[in-house]
C-alpha atoms as a PDB file:
ATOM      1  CA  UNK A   1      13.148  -4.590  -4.732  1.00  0.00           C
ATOM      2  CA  UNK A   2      12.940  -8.005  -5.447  1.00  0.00           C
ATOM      3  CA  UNK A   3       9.112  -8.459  -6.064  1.00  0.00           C
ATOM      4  CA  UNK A   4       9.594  -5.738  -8.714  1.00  0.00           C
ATOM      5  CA  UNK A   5      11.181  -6.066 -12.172  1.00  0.00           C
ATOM      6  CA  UNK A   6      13.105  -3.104 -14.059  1.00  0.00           C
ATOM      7  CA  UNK A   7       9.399  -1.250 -15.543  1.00  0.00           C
ATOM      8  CA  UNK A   8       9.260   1.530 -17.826  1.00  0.00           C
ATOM      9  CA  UNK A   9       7.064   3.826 -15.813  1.00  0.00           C
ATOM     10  CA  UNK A  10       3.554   3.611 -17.357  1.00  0.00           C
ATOM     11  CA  UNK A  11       1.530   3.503 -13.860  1.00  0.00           C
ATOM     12  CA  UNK A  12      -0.407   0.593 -13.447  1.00  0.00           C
ATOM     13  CA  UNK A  13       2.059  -2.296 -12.705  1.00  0.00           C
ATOM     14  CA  UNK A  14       0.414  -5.599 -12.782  1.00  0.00           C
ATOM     15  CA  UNK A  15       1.613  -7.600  -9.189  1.00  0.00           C
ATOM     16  CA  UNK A  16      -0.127  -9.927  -7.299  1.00  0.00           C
ATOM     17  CA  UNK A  17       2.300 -11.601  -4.235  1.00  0.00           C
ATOM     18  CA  UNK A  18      -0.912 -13.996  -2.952  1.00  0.00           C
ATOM     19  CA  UNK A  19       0.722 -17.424  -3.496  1.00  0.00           C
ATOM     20  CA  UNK A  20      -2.500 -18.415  -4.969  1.00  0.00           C
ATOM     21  CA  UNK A  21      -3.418 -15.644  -7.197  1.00  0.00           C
ATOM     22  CA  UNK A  22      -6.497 -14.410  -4.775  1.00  0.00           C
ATOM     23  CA  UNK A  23      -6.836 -10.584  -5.433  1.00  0.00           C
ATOM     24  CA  UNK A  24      -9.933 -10.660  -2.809  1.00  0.00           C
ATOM     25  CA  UNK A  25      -9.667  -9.973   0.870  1.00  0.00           C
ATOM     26  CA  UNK A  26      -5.939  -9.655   0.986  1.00  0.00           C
ATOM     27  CA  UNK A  27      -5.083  -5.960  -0.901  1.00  0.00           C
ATOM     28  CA  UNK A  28      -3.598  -5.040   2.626  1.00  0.00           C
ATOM     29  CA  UNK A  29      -1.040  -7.705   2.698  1.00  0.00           C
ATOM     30  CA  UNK A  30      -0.517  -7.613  -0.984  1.00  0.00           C
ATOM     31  CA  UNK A  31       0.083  -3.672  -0.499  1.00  0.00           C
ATOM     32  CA  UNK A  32       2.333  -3.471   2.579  1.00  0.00           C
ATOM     33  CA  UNK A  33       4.182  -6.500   1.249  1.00  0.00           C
ATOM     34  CA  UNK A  34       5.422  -5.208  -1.999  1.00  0.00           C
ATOM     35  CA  UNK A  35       5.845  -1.558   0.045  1.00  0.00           C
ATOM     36  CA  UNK A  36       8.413  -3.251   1.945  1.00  0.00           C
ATOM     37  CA  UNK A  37       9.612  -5.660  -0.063  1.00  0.00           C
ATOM     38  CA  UNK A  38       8.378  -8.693   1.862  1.00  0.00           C
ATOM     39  CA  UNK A  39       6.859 -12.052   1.485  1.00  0.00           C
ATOM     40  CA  UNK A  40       3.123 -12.317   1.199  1.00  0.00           C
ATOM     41  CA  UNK A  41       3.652 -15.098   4.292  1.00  0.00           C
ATOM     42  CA  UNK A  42       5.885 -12.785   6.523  1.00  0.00           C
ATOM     43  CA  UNK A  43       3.055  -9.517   5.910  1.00  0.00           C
ATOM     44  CA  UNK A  44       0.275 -12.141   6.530  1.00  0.00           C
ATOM     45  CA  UNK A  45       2.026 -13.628   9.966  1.00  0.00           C
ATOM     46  CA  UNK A  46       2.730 -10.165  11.398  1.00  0.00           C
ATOM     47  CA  UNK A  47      -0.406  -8.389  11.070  1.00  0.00           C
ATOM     48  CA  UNK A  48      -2.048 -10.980  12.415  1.00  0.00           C
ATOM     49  CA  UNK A  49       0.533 -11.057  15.626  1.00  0.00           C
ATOM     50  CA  UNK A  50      -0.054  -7.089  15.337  1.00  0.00           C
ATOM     51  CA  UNK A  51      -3.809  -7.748  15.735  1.00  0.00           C
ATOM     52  CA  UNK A  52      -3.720 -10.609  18.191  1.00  0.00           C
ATOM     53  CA  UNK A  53      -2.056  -7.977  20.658  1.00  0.00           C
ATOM     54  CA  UNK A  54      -4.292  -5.296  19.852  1.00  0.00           C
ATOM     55  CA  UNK A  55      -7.221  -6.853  20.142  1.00  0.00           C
ATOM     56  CA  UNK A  56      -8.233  -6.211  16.601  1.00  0.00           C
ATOM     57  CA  UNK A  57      -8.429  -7.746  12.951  1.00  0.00           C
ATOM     58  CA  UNK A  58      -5.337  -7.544  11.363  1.00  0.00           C
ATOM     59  CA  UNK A  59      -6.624  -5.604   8.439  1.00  0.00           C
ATOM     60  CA  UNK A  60      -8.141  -2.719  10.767  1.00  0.00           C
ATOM     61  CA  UNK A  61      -6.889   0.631  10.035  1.00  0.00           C
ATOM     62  CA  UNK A  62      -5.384   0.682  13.453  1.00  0.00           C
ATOM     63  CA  UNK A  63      -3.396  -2.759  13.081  1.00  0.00           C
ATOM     64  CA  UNK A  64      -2.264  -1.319   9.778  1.00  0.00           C
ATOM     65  CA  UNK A  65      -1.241   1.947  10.555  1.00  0.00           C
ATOM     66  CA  UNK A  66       0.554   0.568  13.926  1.00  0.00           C
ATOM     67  CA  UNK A  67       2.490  -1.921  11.458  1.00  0.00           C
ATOM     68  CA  UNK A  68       3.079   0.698   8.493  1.00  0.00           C
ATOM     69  CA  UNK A  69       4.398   2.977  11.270  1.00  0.00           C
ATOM     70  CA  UNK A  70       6.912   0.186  12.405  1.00  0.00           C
ATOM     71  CA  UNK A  71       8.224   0.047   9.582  1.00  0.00           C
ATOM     72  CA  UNK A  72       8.653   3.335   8.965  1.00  0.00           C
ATOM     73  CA  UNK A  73       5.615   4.901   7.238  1.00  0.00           C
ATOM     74  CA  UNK A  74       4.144   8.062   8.037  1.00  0.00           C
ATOM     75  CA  UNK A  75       0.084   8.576   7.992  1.00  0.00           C
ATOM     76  CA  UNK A  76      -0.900  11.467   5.686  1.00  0.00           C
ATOM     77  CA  UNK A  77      -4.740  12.583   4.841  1.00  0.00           C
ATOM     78  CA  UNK A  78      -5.592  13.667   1.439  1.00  0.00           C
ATOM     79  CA  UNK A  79      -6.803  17.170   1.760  1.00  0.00           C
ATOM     80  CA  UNK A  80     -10.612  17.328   1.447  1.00  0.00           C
ATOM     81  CA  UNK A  81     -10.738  20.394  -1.248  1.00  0.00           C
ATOM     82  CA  UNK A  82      -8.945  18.020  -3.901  1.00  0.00           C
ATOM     83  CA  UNK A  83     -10.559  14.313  -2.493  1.00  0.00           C
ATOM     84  CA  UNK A  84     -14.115  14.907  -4.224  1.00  0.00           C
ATOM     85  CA  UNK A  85     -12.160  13.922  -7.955  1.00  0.00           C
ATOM     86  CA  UNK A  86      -8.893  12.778  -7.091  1.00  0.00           C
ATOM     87  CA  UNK A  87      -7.857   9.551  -8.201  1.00  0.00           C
ATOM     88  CA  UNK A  88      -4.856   6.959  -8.084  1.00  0.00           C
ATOM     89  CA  UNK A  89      -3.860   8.076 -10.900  1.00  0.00           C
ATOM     90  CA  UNK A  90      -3.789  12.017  -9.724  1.00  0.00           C
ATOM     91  CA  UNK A  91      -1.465  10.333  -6.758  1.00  0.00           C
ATOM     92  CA  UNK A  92       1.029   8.740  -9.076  1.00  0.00           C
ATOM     93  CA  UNK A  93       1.506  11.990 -11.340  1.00  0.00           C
ATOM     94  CA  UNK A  94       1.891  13.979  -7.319  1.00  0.00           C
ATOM     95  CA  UNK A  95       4.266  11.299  -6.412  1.00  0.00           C
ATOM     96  CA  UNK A  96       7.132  10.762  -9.093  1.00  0.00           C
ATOM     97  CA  UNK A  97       9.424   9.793  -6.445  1.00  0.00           C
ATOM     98  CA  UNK A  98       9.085   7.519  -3.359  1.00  0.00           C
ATOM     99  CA  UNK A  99       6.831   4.384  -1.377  1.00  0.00           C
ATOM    100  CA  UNK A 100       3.089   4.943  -0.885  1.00  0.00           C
ATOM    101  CA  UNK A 101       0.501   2.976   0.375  1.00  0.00           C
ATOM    102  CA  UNK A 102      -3.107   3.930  -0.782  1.00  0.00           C
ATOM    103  CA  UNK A 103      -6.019   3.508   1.490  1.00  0.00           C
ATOM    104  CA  UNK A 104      -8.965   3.826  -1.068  1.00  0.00           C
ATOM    105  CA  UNK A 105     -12.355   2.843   1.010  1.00  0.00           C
ATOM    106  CA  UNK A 106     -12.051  -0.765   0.959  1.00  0.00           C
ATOM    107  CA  UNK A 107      -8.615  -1.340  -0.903  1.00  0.00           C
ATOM    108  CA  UNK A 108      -4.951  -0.879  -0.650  1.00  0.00           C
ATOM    109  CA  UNK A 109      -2.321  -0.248  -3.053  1.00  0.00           C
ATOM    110  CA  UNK A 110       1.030   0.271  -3.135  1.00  0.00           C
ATOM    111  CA  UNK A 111       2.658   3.145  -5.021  1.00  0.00           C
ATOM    112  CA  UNK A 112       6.643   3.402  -5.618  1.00  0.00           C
ATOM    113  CA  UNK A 113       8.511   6.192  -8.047  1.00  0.00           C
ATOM    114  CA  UNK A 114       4.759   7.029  -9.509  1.00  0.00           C
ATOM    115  CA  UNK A 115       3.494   3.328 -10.669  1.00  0.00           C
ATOM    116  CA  UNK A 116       0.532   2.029  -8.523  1.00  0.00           C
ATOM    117  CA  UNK A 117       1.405  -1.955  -8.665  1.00  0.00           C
ATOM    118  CA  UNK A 118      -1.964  -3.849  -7.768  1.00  0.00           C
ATOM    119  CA  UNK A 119      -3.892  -7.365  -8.699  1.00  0.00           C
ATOM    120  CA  UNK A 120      -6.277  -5.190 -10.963  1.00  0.00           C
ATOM    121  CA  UNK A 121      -5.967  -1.391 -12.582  1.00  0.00           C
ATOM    122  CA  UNK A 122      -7.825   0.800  -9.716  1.00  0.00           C
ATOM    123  CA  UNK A 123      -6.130   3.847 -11.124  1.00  0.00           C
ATOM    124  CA  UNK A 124      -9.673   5.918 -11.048  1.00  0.00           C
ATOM    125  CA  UNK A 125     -10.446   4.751  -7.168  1.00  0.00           C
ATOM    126  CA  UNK A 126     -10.210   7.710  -4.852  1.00  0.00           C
ATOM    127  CA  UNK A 127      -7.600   7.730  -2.546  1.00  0.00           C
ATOM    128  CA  UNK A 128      -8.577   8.386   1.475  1.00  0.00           C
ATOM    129  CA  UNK A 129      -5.731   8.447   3.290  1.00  0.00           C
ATOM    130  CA  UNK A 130      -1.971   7.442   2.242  1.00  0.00           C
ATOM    131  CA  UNK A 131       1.670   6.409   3.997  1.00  0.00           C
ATOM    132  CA  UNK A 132       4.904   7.426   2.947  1.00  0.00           C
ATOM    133  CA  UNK A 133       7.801   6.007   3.395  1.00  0.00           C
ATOM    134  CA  UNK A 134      10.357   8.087   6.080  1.00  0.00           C
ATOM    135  CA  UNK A 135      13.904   7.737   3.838  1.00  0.00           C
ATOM    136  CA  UNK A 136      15.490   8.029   7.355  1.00  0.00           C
ATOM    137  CA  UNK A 137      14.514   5.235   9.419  1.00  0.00           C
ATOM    138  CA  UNK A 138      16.586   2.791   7.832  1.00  0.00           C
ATOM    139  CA  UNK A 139      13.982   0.031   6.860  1.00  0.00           C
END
């Protein structure tokens, strides 16, 4: 992964791909990019072709999901008896192994091999929905 250094796993990774340093607005394409290893540029550029042809803002969780799913991620729900107190944190211990991305409310953040890596520590936001990475489709 080139956006990511050799890290001793301790969770929270500091990462912020914006070429300006803007952690506001732009957690989707800071998410997906590191999730698949891309430039901040190339995520921006595509979800907003992905939402020009759907008819929708590039950050919807339809554009998302339809690019995520391109690319080989796989929609999961967290199950509703453990989302009342289950955090990012709770995801990352879950999750020792593998490519996540987080949809917490408002925010995304990307999860790989049980480090969340994200502009700031939202390690106690509660986690919605999440995609995994499919190890078979050769992304």
């Amino acid at each position: 992964r080139t956006h990511l250094r050799k890290a001793v796993v301790k969770m929270w990774q500091y990462i912020n791909l914006n070429p300006r340093k803007k952690s506001v607005g732009d957690c989707t394409i800071r998410a997906i990019g590191i999730a698949t290893d891309r430039n901040w540029y190339d995520v921006y550029l595509d979800l907003c072709l992905f939402g020009m042809l759907m008819c929708d803002m590039p950050s919807s969780n339809a554009v998302t999901t339809a690019y995520l799913k391109k690319k080989g991620f796989r929609r999961h729900t967290i199950p509703e008896e453990i989302s009342d107190d289950y955090t990012v944190k709770d995801f990352c211990k879950d999750h020792p192994e593998g490519v996540f991305v987080i949809g917490i409310g408002t925010h995304m953040v990307c999860v790989i091999d049980g480090n969340y890596y994200d502009a700031w520590d939202s390690g106690d936001e509660l986690p919605v929905y999440y995609f995994s990475k499919n190890k078979s489709s050769g992304e």
